[in-house]
N, C-alpha and C. Protein backbone atom coordinates (compact mmCIF):
# COMPACT_ATOMS: atom_id res chain seq x y z
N UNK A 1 0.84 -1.18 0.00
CA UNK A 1 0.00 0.00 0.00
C UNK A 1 0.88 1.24 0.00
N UNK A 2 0.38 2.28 -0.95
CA UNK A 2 1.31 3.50 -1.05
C UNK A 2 0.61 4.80 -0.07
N UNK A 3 0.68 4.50 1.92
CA UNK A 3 0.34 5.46 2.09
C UNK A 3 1.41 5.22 3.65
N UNK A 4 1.41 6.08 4.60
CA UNK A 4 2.04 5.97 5.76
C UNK A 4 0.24 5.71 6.19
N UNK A 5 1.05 5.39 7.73
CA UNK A 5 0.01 4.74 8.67
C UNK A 5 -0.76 5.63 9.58
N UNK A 6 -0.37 6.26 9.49
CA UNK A 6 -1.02 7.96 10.16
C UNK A 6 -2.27 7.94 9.27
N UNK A 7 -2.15 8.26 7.65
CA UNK A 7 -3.55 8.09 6.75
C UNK A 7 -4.03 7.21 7.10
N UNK A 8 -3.76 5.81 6.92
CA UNK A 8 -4.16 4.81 6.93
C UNK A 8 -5.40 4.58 8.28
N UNK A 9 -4.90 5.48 9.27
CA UNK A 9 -6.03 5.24 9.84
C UNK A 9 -6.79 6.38 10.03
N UNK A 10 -6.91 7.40 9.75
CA UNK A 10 -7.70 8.38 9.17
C UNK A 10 -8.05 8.69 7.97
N UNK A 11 -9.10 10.05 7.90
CA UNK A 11 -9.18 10.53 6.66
C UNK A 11 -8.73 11.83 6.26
N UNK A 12 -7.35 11.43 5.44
CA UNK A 12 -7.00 13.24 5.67
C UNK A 12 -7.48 14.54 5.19
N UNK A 13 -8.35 13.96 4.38
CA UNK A 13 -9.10 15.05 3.72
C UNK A 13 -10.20 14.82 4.09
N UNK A 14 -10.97 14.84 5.20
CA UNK A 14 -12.32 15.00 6.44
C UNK A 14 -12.20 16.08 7.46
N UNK A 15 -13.08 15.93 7.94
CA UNK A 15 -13.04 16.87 9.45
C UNK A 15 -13.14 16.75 10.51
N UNK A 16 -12.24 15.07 10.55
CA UNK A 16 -12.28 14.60 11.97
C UNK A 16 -11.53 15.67 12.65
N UNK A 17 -11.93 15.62 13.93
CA UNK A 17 -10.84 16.34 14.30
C UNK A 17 -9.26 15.77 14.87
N UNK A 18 -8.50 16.98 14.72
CA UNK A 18 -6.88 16.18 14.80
C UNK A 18 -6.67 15.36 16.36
N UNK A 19 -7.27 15.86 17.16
CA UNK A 19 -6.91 14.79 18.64
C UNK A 19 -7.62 13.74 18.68
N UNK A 20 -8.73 13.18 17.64
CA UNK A 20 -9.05 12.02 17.22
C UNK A 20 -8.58 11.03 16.66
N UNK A 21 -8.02 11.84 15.51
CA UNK A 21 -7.35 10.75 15.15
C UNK A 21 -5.68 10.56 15.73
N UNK A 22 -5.09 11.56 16.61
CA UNK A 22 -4.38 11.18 17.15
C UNK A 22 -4.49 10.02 18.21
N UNK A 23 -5.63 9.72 18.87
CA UNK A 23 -6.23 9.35 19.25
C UNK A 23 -5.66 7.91 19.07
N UNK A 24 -6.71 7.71 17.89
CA UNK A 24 -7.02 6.69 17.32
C UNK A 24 -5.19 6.22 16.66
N UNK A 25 -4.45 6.95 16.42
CA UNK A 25 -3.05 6.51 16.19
C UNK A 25 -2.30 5.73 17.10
N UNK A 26 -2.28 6.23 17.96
CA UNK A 26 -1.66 5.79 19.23
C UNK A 26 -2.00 5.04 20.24
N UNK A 27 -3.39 4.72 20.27
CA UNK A 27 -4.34 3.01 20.42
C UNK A 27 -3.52 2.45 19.60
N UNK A 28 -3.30 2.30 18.31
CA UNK A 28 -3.05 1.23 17.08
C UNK A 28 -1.33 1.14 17.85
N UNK A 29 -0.78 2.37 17.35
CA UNK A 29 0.95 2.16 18.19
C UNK A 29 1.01 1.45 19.70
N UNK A 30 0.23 1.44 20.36
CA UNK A 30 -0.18 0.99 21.25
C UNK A 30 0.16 -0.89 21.65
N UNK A 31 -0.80 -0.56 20.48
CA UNK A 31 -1.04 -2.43 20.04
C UNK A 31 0.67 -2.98 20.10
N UNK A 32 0.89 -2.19 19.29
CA UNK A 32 2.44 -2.74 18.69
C UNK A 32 3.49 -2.57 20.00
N UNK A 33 3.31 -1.99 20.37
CA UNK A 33 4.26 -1.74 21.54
C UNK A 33 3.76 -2.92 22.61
N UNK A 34 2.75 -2.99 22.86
CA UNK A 34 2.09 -3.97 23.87
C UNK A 34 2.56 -5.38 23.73
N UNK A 35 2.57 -5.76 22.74
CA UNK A 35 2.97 -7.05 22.14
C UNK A 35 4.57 -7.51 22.54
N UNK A 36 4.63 -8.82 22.48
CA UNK A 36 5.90 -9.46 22.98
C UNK A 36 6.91 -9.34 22.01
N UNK A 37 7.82 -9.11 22.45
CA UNK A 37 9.04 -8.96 21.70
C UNK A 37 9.82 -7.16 21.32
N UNK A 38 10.52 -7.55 20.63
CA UNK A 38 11.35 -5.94 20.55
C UNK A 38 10.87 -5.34 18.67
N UNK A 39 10.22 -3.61 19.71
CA UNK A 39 9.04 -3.37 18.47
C UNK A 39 9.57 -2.48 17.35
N UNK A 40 9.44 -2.71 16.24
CA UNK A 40 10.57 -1.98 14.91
C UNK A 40 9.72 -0.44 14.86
N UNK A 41 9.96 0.69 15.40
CA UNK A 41 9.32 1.32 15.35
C UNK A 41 9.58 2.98 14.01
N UNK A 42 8.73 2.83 12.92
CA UNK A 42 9.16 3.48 11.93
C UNK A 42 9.39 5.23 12.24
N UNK A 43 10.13 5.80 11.65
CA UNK A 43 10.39 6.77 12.08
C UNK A 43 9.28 8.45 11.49
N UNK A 44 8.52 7.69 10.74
CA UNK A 44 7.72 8.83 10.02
C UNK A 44 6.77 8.63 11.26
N UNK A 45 6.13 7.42 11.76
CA UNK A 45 5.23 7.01 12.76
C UNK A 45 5.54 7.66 13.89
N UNK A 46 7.21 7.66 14.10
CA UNK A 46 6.89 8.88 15.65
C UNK A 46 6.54 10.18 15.51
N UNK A 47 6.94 10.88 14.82
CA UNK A 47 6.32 11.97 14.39
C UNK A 47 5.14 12.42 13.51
N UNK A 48 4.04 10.94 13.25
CA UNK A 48 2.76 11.48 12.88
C UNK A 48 2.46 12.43 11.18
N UNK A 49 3.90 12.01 10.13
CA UNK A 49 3.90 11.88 9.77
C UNK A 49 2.94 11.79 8.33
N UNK A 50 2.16 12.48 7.87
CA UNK A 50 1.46 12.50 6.57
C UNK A 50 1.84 12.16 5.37
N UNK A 51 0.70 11.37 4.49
CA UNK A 51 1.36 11.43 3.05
C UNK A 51 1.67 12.69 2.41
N UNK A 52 2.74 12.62 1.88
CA UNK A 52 4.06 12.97 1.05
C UNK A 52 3.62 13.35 -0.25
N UNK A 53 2.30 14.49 -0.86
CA UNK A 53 2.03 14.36 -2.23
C UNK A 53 2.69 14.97 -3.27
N UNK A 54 3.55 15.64 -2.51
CA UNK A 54 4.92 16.46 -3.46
C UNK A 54 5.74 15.49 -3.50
N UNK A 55 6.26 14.76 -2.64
CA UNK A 55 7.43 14.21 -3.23
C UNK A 55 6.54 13.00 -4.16
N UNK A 56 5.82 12.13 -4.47
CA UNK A 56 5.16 11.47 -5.11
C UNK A 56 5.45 12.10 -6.89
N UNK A 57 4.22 13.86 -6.52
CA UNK A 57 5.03 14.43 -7.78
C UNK A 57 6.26 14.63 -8.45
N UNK A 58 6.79 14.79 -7.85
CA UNK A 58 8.29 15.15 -8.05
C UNK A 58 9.12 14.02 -8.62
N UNK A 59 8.62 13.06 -7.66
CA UNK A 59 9.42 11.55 -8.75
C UNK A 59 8.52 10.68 -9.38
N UNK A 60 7.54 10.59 -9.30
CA UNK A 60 6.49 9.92 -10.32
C UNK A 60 6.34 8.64 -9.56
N UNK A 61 6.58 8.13 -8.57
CA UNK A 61 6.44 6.84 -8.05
C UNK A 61 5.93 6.94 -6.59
N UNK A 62 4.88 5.99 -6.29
CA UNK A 62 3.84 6.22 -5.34
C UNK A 62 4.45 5.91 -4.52
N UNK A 63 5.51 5.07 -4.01
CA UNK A 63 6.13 4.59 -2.94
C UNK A 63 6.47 6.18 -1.88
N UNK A 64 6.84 6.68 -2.90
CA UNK A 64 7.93 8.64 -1.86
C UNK A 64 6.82 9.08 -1.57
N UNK A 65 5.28 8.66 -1.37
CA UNK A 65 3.95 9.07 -0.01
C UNK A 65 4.49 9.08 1.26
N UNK A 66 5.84 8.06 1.11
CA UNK A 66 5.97 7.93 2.77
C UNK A 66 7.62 7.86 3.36
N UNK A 67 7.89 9.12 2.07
CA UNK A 67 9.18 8.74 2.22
C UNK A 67 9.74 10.00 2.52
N UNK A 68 8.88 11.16 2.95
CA UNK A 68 9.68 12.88 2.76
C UNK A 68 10.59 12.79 4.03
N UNK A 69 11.69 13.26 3.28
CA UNK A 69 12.88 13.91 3.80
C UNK A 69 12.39 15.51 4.71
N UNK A 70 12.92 15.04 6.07
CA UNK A 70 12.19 16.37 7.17
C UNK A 70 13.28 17.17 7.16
N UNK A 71 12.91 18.50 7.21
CA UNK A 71 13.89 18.91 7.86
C UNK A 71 14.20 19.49 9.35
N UNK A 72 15.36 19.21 9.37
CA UNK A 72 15.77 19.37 11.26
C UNK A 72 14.92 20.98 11.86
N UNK A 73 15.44 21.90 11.16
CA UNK A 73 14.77 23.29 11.98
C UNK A 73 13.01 23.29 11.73
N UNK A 74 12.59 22.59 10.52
CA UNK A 74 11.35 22.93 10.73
C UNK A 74 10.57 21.59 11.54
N UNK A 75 11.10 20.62 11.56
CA UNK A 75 10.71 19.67 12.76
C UNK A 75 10.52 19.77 13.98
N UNK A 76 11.75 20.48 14.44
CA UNK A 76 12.04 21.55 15.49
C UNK A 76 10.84 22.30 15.80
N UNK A 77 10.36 23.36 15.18
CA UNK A 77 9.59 24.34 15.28
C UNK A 77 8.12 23.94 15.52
N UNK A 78 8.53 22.30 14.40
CA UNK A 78 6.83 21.84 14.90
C UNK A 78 6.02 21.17 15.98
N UNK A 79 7.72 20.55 16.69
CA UNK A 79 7.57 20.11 17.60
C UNK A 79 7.37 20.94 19.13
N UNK A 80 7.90 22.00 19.11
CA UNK A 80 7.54 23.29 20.29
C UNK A 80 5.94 23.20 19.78
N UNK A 81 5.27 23.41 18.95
CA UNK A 81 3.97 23.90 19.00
C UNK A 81 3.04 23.25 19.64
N UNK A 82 2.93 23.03 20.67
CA UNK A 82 1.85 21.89 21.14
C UNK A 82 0.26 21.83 20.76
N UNK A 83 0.31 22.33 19.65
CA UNK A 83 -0.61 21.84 18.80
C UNK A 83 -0.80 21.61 17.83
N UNK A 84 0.50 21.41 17.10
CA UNK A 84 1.21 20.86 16.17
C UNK A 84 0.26 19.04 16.16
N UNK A 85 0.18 18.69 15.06
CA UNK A 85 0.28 17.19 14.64
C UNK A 85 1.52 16.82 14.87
N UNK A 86 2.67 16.64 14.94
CA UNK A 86 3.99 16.27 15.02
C UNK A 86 4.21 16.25 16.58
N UNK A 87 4.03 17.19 17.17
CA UNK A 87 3.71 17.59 19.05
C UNK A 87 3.18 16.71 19.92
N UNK A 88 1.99 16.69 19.25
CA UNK A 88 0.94 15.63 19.56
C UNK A 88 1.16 14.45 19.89
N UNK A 89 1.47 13.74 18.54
CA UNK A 89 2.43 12.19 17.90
C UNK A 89 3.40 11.94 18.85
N UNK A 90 4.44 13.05 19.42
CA UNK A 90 5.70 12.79 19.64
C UNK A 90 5.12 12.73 20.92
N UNK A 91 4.38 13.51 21.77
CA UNK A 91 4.57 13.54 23.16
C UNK A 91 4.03 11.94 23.26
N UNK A 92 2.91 11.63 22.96
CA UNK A 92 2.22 10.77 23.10
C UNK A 92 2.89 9.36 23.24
N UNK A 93 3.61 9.42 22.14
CA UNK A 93 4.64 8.10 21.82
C UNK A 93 5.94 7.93 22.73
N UNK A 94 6.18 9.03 23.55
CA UNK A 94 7.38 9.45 24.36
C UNK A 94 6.81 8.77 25.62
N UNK A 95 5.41 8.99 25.77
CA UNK A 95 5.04 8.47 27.16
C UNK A 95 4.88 7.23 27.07
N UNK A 96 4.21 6.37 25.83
CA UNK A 96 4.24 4.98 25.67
C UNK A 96 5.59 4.49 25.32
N UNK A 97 6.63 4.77 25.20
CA UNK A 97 7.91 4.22 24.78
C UNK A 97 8.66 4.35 26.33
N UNK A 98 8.20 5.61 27.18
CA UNK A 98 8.83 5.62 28.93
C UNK A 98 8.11 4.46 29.26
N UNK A 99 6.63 4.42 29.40
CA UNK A 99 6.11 3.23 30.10
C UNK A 99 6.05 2.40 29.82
N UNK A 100 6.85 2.08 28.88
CA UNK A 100 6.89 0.58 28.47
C UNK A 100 8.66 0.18 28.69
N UNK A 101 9.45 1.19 29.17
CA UNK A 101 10.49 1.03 29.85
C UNK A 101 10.61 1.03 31.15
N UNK A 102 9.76 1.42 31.58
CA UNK A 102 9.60 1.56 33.16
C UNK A 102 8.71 0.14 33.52
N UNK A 103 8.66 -0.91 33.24
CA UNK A 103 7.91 -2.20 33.77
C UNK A 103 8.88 -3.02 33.28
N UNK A 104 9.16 -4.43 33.76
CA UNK A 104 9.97 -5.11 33.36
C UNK A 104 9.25 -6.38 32.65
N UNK A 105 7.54 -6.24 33.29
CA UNK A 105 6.75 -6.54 31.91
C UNK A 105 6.77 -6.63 30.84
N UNK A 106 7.39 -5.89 30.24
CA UNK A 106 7.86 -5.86 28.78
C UNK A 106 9.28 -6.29 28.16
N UNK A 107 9.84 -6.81 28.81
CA UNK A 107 10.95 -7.49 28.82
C UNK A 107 10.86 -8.04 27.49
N UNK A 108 11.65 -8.48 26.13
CA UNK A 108 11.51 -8.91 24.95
C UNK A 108 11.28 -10.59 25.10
N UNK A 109 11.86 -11.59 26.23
CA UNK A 109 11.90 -12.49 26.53
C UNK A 109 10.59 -12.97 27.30
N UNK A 110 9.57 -11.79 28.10
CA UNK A 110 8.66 -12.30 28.63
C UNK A 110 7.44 -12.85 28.06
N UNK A 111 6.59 -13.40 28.68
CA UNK A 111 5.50 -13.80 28.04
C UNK A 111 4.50 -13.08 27.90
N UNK A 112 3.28 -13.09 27.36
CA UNK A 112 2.17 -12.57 27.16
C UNK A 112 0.87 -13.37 26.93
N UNK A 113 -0.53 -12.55 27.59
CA UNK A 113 -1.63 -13.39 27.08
C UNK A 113 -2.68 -12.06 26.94
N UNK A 114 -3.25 -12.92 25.97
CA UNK A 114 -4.53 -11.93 24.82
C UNK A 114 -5.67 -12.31 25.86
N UNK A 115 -6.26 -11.04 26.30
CA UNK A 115 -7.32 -11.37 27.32
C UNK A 115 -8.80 -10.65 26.19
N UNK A 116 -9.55 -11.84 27.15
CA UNK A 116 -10.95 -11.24 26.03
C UNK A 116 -11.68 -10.33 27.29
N UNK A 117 -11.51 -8.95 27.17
CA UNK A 117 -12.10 -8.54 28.42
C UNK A 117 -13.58 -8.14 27.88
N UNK A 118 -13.62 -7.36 26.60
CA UNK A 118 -14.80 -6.32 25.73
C UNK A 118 -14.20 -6.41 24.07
N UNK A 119 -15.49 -6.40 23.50
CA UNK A 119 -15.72 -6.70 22.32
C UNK A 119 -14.56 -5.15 22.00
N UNK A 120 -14.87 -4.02 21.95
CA UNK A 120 -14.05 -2.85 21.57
C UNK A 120 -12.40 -3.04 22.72
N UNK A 121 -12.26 -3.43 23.46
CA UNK A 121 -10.84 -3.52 23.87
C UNK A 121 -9.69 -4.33 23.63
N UNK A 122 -8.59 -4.14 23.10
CA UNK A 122 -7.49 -5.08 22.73
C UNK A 122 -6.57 -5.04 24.23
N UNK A 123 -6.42 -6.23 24.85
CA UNK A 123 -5.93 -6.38 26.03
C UNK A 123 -5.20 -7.49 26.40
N UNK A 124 -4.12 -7.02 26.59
CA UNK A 124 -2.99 -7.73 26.54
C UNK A 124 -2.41 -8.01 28.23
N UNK A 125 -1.99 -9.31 28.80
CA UNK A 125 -1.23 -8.88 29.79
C UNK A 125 0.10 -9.59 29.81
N UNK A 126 1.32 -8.44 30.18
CA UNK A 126 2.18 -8.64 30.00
C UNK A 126 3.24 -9.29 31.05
N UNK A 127 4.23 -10.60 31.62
CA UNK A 127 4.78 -10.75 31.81
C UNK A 127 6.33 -11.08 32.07
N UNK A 128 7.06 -10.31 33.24
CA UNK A 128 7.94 -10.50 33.29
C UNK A 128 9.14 -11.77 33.14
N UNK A 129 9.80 -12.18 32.90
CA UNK A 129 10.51 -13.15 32.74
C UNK A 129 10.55 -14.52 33.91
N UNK A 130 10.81 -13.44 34.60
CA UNK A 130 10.77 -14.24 36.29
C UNK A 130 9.57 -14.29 36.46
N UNK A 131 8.41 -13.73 36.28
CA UNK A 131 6.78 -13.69 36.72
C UNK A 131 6.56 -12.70 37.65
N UNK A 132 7.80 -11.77 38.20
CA UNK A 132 7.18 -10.96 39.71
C UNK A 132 6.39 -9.66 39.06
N UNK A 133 6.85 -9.16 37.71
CA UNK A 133 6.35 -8.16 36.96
C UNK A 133 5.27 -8.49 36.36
N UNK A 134 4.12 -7.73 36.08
CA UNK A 134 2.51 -8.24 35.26
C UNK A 134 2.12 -7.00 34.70
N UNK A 135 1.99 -6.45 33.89
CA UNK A 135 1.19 -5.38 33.22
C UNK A 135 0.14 -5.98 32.29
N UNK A 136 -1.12 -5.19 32.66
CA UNK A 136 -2.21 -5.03 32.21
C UNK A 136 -2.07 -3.79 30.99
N UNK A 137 -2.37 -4.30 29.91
CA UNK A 137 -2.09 -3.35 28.50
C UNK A 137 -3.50 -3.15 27.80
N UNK A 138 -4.38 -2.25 28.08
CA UNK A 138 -5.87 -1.88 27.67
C UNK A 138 -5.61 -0.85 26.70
N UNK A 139 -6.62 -1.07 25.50
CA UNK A 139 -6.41 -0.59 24.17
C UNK A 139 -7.78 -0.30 23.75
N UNK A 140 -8.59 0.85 23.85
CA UNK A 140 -10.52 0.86 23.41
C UNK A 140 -9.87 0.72 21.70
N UNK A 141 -10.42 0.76 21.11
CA UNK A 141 -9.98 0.25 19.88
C UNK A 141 -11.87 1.14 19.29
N UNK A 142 -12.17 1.73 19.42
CA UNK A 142 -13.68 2.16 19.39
C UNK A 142 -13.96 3.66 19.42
N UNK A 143 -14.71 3.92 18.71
CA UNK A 143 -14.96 5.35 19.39
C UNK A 143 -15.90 5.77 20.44
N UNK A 144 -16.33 4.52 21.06
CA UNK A 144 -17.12 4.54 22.00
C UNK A 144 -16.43 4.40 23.43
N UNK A 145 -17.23 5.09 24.47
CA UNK A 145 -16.70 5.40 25.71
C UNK A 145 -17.20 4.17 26.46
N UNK A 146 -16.08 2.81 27.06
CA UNK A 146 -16.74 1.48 27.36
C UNK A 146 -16.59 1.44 28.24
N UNK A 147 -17.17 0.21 29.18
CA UNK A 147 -17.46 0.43 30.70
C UNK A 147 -17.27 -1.63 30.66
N UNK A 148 -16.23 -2.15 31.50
CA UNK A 148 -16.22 -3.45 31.68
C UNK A 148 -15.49 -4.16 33.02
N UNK A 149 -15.39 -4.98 33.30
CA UNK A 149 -15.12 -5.66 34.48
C UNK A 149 -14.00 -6.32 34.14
N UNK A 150 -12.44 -6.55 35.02
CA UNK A 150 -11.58 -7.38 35.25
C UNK A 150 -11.40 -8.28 36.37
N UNK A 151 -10.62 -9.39 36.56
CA UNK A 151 -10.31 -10.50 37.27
C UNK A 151 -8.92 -9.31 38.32
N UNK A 152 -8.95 -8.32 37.62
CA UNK A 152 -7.72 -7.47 38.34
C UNK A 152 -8.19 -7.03 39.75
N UNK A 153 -7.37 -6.81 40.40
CA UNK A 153 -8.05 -5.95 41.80
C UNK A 153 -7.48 -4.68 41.49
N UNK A 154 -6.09 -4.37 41.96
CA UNK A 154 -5.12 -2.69 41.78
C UNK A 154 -4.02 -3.03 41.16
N UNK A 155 -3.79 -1.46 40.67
CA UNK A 155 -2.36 -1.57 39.98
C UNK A 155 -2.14 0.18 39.91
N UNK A 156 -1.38 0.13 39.15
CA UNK A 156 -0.24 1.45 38.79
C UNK A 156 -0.80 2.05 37.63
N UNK A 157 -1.39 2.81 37.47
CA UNK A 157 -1.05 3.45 35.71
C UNK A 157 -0.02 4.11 35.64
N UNK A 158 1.04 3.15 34.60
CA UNK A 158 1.88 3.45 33.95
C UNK A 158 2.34 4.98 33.73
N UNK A 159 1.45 5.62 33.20
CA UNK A 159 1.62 6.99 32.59
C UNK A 159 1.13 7.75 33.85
N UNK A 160 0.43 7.91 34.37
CA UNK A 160 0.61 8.95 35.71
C UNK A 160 0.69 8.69 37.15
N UNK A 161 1.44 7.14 37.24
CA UNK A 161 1.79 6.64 38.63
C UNK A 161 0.83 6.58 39.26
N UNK A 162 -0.59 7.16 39.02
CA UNK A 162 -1.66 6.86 39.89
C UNK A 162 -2.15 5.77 40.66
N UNK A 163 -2.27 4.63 41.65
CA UNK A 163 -2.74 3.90 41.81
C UNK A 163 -4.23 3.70 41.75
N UNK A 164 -4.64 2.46 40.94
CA UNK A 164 -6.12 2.44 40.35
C UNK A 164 -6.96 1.52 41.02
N UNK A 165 -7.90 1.34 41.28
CA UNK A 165 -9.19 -0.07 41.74
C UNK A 165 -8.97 -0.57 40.37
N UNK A 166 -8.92 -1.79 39.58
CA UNK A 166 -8.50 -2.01 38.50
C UNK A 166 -9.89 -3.06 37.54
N UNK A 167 -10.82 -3.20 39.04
CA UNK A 167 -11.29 -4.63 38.70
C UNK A 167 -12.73 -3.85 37.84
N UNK A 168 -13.10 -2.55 38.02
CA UNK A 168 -14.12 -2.00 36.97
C UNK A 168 -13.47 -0.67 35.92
N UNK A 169 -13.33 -1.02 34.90
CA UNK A 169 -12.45 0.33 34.23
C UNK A 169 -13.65 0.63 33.47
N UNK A 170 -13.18 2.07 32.91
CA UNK A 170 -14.00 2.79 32.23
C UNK A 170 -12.67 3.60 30.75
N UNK A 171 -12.92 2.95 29.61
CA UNK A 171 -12.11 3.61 28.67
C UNK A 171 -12.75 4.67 27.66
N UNK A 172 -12.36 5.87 27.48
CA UNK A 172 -12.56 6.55 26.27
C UNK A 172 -12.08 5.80 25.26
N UNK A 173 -12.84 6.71 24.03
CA UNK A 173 -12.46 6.36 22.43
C UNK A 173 -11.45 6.54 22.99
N UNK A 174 -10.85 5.10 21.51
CA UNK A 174 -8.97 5.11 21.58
C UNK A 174 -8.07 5.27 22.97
N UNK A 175 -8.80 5.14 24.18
CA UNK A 175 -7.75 5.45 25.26
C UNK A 175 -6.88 4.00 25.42
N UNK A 176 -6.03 4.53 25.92
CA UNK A 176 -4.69 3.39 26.30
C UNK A 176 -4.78 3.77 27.59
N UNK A 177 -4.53 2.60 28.62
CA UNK A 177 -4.32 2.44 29.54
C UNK A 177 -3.53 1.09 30.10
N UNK A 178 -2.54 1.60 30.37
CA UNK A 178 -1.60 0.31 30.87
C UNK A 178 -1.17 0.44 32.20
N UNK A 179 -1.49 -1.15 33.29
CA UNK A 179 -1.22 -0.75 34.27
C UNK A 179 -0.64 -1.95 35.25
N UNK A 180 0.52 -1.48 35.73
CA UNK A 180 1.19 -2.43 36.75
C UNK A 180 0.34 -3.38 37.57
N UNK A 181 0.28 -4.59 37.85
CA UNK A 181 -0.31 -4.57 38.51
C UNK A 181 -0.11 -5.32 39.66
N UNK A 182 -0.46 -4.60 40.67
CA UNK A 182 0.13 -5.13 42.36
C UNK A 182 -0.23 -6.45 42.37
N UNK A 183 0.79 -6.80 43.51
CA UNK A 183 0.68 -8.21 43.79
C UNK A 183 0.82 -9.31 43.20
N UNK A 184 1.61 -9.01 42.17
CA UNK A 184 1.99 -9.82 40.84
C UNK A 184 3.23 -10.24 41.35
C-alpha cells in the first residue's frame, strides 16, 4: 500500500478532528508496543507523519507518499507547537515508549496473554521473565466510551503513577491504559 500509517487510519481530507485521530493513532501504536518482543518502530510514525504528495510528484512513483525527507529546523519548530500534529504524535509516543520502559513486563523475553475482556478492547497482559512483573495493557480500539469488568483488583497506571481499583475500568475512544499490577 502506497500510504504511511497515520492516513491509513484516518481521513486526511475529512473533518475529523486532529486529537481524534491522534487518538485513534496511538491506540493502534499501542497495540504494537504492547505485544511481545522488541518493536521496529518506523520513524515517520513517531512523528505522525502524513502522506508525502509532493514528493510522489516530483518523482512519479507512489512509494515517496511515505518517504519525505524532514527537515531538522522545521521539525524543530513543529515540535515546540503543542498543537502541532507532530507535538501531539511525539509527546504521546514518548510516554508509551517511557512506560513501556519503566515495567519489566515488557521485557523482549517475557510472556504474554490476549485477554478477552470487551468486544471494543485489545488487552494484553504482560509478563515479566521471572513472573514478579505483570502489566495489564488496555487498548478501546472504538470510538465509543466502554465500561467493563476485570479479574484485576489494583495496579499502577503506567503513565501517571496513579494507583487504580483495577477490577471496573471505564475507557474513552482510543484510550490506552496500561497498568502495573500489584501483587503480581
Amino acid at each position: 500500500m502506497n500510504i504511511n500509517y497515520f492516513d491509513a487510519l484516518s481521513n486526511p481530507n475529512g473533518d475529523e478532528p486532529l486529537d481524534l485521530q491522534v487518538k485513534r493513532f496511538i491506540a493502534a501504536q499501542a497495540i504494537m508496543l504492547a505485544l511481545i518482543g522488541v518493536p521496529g518502530i518506523y520513524f515517520h510514525s513517531l512523528f505522525g507523519s502524513r502522506g508525502w504528495l509532493a514528493g510522489v510528484k516530483q518523482t512519479g512513483r507512489n512509494r515517496t507518499i511515505n518517504r519525505e525527507k524532514l527537515q531538522l529546523d522545521e521539525l524543530q519548530d513543529q515540535l515546540t507547537d503543542k498543537n502541532s500534529l507532530r507535538s501531539k504524535v511525539f509527546t504521546r509516543y514518548t510516554q508509551l515508549l517511557k512506560a513501556r520502559r519503566s515495567s519489566p513486563a515488557f521485557h523482549p523475553h517475557g510472556t504474554q496473554n490476549i485477554l478477552d475482556l470487551h468486544p471494543a478492547v485489545f488487552a494484553i497482559e504482560r509478563i515479566s521473565p521471572d513472573g514478579r512483573s505483570r502489566t495489564l495493557c488496555l487498548q478501546n480500539v472504538s470510538a465509543q466510551t466502554i465500561n467493563f469488568t476485570t479479574i484485576y483488583e489494583s495496579g499502577t497506571d503506567l503513565f501517571t503513577g496513579q494507583a487504580l481499583q483495577v477490577s471496573n475500568i471505564t475507557l474513552e475512544p482510543y484510550q490506552v491504559k496500561w497498568l502495573a499490577l500489584l501483587g503480581a
